[in-house]
Protein backbone atom coordinates (compact mmCIF):
# COMPACT_ATOMS: atom_id res chain seq x y z
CA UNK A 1 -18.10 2.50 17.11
CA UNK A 2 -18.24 -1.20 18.55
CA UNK A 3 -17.31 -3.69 15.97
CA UNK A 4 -19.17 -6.29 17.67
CA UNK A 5 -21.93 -7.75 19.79
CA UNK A 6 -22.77 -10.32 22.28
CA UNK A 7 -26.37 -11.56 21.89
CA UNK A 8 -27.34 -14.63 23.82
CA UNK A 9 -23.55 -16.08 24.59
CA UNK A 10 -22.43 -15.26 20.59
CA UNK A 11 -20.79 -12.61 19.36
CA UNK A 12 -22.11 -11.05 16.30
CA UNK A 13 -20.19 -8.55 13.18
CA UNK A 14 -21.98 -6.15 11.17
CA UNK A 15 -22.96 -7.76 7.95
CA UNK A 16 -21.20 -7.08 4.98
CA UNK A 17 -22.70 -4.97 2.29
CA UNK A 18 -22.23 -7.50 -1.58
CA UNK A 19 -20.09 -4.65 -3.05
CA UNK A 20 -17.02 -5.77 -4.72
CA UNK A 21 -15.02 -2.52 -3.30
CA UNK A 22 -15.75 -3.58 -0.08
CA UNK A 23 -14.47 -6.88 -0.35
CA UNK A 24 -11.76 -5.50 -2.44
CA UNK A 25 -11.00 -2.78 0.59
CA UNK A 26 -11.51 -6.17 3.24
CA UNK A 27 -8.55 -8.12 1.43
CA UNK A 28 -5.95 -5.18 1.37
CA UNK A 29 -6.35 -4.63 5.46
CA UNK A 30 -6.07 -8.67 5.86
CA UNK A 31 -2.79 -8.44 3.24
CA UNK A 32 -3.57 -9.47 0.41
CA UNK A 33 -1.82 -8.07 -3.12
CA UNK A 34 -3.30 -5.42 -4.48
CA UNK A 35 -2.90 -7.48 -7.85
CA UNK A 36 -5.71 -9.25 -6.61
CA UNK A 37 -9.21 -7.93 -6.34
CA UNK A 38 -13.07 -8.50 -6.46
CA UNK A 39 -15.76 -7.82 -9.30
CA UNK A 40 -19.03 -7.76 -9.97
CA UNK A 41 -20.29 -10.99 -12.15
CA UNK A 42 -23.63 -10.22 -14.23
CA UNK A 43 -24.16 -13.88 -15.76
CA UNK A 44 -22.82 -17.22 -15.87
CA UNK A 45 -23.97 -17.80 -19.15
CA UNK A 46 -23.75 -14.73 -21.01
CA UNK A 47 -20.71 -14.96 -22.86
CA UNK A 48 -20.90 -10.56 -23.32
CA UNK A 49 -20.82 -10.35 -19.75
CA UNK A 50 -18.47 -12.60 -19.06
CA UNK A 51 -16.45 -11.63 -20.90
CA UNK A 52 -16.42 -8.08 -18.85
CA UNK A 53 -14.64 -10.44 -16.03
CA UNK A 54 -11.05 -9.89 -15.28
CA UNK A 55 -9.21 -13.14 -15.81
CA UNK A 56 -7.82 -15.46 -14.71
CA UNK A 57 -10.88 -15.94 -12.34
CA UNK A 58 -9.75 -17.42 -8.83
CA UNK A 59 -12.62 -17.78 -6.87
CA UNK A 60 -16.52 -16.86 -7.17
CA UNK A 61 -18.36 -15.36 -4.43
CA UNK A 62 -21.94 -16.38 -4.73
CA UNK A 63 -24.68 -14.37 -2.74
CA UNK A 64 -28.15 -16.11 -2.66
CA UNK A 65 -31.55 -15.28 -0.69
CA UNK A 66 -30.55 -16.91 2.77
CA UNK A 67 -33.33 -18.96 3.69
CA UNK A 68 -33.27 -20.63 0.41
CA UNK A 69 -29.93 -21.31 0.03
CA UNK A 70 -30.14 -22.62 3.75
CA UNK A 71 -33.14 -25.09 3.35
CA UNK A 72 -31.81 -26.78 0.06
CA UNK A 73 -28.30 -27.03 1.18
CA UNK A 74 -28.78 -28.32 4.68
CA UNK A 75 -30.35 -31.35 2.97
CA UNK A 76 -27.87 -31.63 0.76
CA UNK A 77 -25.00 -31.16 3.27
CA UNK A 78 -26.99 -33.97 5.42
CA UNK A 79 -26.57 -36.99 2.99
CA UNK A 80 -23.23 -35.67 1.28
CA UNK A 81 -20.11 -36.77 2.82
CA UNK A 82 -18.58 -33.32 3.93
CA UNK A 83 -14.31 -32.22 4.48
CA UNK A 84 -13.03 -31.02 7.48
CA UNK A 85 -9.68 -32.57 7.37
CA UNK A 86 -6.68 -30.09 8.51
CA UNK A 87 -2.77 -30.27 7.75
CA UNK A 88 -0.56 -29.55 4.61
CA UNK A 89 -1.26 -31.55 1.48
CA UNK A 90 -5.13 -30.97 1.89
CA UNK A 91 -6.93 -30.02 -1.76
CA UNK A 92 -8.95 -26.73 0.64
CA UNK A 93 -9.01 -25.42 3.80
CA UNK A 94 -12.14 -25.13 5.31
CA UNK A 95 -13.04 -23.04 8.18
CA UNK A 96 -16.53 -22.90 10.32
CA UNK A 97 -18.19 -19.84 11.07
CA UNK A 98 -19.00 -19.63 14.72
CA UNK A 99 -19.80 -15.77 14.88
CA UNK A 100 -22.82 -14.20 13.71
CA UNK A 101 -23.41 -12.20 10.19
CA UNK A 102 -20.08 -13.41 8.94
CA UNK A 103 -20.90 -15.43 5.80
CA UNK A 104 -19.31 -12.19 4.03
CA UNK A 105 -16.10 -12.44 6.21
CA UNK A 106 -15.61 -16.20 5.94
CA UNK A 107 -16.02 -16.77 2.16
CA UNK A 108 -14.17 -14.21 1.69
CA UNK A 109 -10.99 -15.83 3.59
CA UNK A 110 -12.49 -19.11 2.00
CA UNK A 111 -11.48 -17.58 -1.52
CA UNK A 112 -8.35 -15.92 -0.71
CA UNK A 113 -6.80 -18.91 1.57
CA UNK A 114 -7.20 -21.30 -0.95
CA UNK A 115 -6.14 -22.25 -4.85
CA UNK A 116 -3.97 -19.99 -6.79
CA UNK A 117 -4.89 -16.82 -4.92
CA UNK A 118 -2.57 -17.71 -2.03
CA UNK A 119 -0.21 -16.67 -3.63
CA UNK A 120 -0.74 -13.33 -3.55
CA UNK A 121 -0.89 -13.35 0.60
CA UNK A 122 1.58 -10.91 2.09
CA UNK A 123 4.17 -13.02 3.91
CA UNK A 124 4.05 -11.91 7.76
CA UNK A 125 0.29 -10.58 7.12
CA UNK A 126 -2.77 -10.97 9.43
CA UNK A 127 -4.45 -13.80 6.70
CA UNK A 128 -1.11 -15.22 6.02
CA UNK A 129 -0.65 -15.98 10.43
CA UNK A 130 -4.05 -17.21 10.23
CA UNK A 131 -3.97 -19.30 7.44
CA UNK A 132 -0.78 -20.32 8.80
CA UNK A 133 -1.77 -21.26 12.26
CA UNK A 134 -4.90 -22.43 10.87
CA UNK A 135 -3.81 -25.17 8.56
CA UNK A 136 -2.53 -27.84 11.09
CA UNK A 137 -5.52 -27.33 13.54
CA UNK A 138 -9.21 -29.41 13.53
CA UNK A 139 -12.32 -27.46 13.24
CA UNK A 140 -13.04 -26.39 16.59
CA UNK A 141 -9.99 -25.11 17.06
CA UNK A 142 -9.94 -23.28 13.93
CA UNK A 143 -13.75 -22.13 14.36
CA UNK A 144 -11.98 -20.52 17.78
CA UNK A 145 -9.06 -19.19 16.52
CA UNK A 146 -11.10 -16.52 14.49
CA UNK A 147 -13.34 -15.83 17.08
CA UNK A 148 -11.16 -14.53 19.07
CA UNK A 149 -9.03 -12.61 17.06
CA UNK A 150 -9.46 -8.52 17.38
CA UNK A 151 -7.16 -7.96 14.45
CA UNK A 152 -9.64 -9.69 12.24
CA UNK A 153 -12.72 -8.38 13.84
CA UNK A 154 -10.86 -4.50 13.67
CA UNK A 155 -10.07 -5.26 9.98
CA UNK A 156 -14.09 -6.65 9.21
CA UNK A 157 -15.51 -3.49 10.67
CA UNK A 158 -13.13 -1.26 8.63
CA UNK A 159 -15.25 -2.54 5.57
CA UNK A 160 -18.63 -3.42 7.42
CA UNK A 161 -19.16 0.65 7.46
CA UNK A 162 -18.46 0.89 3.61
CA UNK A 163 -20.45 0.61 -0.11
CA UNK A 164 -23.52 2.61 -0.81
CA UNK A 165 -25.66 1.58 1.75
CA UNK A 166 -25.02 2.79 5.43
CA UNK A 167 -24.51 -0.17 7.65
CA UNK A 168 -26.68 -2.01 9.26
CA UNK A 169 -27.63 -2.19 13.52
CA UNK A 170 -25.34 -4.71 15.11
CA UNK A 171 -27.25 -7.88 15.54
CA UNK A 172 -29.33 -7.69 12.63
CA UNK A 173 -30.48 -10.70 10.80
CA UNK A 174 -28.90 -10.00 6.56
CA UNK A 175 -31.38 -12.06 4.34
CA UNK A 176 -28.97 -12.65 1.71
CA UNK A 177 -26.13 -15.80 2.46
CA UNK A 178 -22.25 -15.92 0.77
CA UNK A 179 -20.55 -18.58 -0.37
CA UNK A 180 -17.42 -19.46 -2.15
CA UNK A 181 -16.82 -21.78 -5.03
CA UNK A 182 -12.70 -22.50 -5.18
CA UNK A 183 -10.99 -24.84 -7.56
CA UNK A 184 -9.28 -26.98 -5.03
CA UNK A 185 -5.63 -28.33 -5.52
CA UNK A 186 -7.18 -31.58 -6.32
CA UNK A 187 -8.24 -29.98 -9.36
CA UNK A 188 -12.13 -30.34 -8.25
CA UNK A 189 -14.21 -27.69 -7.61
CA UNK A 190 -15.14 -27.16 -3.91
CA UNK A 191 -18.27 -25.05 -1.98
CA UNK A 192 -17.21 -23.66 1.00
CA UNK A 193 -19.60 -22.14 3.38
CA UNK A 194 -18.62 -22.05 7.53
CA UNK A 195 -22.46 -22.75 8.07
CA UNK A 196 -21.97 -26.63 7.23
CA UNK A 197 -20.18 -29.04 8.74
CA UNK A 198 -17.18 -29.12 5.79
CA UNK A 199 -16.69 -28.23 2.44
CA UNK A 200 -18.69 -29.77 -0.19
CA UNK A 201 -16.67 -31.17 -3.45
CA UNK A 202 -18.55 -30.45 -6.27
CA UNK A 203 -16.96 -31.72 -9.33
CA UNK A 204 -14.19 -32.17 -11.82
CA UNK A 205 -12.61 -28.90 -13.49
CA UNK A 206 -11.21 -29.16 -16.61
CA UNK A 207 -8.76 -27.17 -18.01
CA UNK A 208 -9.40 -25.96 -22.08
């Protein structure tokens, strides 16, 4: 099974299906602890069913109707000042998304690459040389350095064919968007979607 195609000059993954075992199963073949793992979220302002959320909480993987979430936050990300800074001593890394049906893939390494859930990264591991070798690079280079890596790509289409759905043709178009909200070292809250042009800070999180 081909775990990619070229379509006009850009290469393209099978999107991923919003299951939290897949994501979960996506994280283990990249390295990451299984201590560490993803689950469904019913509400954000429910306190019954949040309260069915494992804690602590690291990151939140939001999934919204694509061309919705693309119209309002291209605006936004127009007249917002956006990060795309690189090197140690940065409150997030940020990465752009330069292949096709990704989103899945990048928040994904958007939530796990960032905040307290590094620390559950496998020393040696595919995400921990990528993060690695990502960190002191700009965004181009960073954009590139995922494209062309097979390990990645073979460890995306391990979990593109999973969940309850069967996967999709390569090439098609998903209608849904992900995007990950991290609570940056800075202590702010931070959206982080390879689409824009950086992250976007959000706010101030407090701890209670």
């Amino acid at each position: 099974m081909a775990t990619s195609k070229i379509i006009d000059g850009k290469k393209y993954f099978i999107p991923l299906e919003n299951n939290p075992e897949v994501f979960s199963h996506l994280i283990r073949a990249l390295g990451v602890s299984p201590q560490l793992g993803f689950h469904d979220v019913y509400s954000l302002d429910e306190p019954d069913l949040l309260a069915l959320v494992p804690r602590p909480a690291l990151a939140l993987i939001f999934i919204a109707p694509g061309e919705i979430y693309h119209a309002a936050r291209d605006e936004e990300a127009a007249r917002t000042l956006l990060y795309d800074e690189s090197g140690e001593g940065q409150p997030v890394l940020w990465m752009q998304q330069t292949i096709g049906e990704a989103c899945g893939l990048m928040a994904l390494l958007h939530a796990v690459c960032n905040g307290e859930a590094r620390s559950y990264i496998a020393p040696g591991s595919l995400v921990d040389e990528l993060r690695t070798k990502a960190l002191p690079l700009g965004r181009d280079e960073r954009a590139r350095l995922l494209y062309g890596s097979e390990a990645l790509e073979k460890a995306h289409a391990s979990a593109a064919v999973l969940g309850d759905t069967g996967p999709p043709e390569l090439g098609t178009v998903a209608e849904g968007a992900f995007v990950c909200f991290v609570k940056g070292d800075d202590g702010h809250l931070w959206e982080l979607a390879g689409r824009f042009g950086g992250a976007m800070e959000c706010f101030l999180l407090w701890t209670l």
